[in-house]
C-alpha atoms as a PDB file:
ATOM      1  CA  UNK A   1     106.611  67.778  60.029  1.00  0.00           C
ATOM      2  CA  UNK A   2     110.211  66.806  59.885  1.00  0.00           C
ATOM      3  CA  UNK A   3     111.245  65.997  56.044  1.00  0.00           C
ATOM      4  CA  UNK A   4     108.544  67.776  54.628  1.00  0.00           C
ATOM      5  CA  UNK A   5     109.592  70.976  52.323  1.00  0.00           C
ATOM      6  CA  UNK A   6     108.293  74.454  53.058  1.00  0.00           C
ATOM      7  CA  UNK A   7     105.322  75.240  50.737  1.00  0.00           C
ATOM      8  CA  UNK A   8     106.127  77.452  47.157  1.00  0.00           C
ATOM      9  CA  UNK A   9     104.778  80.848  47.213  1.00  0.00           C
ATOM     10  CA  UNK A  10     101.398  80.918  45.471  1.00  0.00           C
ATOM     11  CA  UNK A  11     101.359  83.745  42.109  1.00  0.00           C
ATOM     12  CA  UNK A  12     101.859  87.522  43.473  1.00  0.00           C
ATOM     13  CA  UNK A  13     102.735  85.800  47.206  1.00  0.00           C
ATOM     14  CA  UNK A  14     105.739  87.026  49.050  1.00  0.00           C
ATOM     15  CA  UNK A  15     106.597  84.200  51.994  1.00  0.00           C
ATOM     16  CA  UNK A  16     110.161  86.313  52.731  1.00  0.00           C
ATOM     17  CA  UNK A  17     109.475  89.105  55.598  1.00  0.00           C
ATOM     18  CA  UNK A  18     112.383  90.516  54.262  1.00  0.00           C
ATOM     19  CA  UNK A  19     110.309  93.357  51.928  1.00  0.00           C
ATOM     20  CA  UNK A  20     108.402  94.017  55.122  1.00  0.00           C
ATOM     21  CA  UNK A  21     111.705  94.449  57.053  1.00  0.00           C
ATOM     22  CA  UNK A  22     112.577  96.882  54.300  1.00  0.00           C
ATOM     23  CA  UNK A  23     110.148  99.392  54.537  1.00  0.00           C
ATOM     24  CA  UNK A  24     109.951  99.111  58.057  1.00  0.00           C
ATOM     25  CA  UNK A  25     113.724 100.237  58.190  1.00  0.00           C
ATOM     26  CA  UNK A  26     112.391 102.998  55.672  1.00  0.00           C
ATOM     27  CA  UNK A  27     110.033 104.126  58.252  1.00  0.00           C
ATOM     28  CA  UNK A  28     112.121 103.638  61.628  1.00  0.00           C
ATOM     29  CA  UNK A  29     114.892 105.846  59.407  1.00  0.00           C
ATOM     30  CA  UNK A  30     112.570 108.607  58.657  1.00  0.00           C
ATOM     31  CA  UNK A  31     111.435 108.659  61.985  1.00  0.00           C
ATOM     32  CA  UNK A  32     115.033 108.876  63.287  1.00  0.00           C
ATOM     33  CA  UNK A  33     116.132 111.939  60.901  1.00  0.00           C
ATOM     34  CA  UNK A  34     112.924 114.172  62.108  1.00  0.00           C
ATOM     35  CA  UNK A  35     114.043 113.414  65.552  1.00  0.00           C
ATOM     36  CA  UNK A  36     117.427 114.992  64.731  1.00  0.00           C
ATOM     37  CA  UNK A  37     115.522 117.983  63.005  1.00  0.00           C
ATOM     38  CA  UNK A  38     114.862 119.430  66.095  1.00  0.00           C
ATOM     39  CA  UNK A  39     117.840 121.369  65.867  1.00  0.00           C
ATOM     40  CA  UNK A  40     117.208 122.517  62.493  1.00  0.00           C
ATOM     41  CA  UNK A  41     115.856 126.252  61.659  1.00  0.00           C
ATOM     42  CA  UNK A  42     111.847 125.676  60.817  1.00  0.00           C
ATOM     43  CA  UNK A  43     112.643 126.113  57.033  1.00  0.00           C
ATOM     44  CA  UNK A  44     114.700 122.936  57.159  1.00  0.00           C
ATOM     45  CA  UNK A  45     113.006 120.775  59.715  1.00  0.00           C
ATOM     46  CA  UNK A  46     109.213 121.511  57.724  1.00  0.00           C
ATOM     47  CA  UNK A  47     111.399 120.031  54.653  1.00  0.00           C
ATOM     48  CA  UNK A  48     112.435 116.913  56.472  1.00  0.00           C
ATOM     49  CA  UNK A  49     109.485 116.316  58.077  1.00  0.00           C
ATOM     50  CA  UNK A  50     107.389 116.395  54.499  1.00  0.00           C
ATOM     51  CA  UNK A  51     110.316 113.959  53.214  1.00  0.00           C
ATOM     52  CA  UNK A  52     109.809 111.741  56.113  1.00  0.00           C
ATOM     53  CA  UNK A  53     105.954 112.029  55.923  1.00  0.00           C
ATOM     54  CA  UNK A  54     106.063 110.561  52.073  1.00  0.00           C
ATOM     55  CA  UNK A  55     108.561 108.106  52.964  1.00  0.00           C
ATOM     56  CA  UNK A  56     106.436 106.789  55.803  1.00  0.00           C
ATOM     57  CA  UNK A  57     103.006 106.847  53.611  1.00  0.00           C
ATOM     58  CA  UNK A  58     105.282 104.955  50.811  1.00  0.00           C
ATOM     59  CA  UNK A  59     106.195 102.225  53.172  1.00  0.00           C
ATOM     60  CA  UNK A  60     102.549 101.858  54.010  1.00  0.00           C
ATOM     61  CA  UNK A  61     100.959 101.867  51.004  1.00  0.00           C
ATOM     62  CA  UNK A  62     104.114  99.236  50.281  1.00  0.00           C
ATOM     63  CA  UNK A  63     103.536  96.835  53.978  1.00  0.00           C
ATOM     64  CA  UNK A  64      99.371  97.172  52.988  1.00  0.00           C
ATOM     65  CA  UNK A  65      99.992  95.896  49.989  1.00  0.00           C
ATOM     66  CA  UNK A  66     101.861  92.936  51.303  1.00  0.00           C
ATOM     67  CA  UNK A  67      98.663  92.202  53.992  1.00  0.00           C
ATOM     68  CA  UNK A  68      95.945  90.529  51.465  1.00  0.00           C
ATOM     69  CA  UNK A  69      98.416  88.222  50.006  1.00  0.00           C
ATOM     70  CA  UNK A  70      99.517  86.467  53.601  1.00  0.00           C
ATOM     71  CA  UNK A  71      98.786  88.337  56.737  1.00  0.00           C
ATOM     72  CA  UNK A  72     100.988  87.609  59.226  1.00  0.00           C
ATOM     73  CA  UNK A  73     102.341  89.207  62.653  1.00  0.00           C
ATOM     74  CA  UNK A  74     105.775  89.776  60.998  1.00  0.00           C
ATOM     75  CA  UNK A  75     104.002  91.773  58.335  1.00  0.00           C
ATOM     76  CA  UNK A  76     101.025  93.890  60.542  1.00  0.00           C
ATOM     77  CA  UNK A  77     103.651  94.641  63.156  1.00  0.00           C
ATOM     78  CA  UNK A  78     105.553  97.121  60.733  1.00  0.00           C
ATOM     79  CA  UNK A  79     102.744  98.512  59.499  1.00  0.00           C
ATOM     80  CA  UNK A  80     101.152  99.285  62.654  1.00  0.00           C
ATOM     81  CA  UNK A  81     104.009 100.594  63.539  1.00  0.00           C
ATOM     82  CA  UNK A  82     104.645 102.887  61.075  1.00  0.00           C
ATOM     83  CA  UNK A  83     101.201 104.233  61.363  1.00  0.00           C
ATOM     84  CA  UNK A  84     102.363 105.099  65.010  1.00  0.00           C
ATOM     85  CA  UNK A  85     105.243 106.726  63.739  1.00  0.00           C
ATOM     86  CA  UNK A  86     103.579 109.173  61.393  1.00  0.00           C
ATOM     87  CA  UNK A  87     100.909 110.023  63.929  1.00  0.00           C
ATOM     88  CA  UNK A  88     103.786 111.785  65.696  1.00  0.00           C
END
């Protein structure tokens, strides 16, 4: 393995978790901001929790996409886990 170069990316193929990483911040930030809603009167924490809720389906449709091209753990982990995070 030593000396050989890493493979090129086929057409439409991502090899960089890095736009998996992204959404999956996009997720674990929504997530954080309706935990601090708590506080908030109903009004405002309903309004939060729908922006969270389309941020979080965003980032999935986004991380799903990614999935037929190259599944790999680095890219079901966030999605799995964002799945978990909008069930709550």
């Amino acid at each position: 393995m030593a000396g050989q170069s890493p493979r090129s990316p086929k057409k439409g193929e991502c090899l960089d978790a890095r736009p998996g990483a992204i959404r999956h911040f996009r997720v674990r930030l929504a997530a954080e901001r309706w935990q601090k809603a708590r506080h908030l009167p109903k009004a405002k924490r309903e309004d939060v929790r729908r922006t969270g809720v389309a941020s979080i389906e965003s980032a999935i449709l986004d991380l799903d996409t990614l999935q037929p091209t190259r599944p790999t753990v680095e890219r079901v982990h966030p999605l799995g886990s964002s799945y978990k995070r909008l069930a709550q």
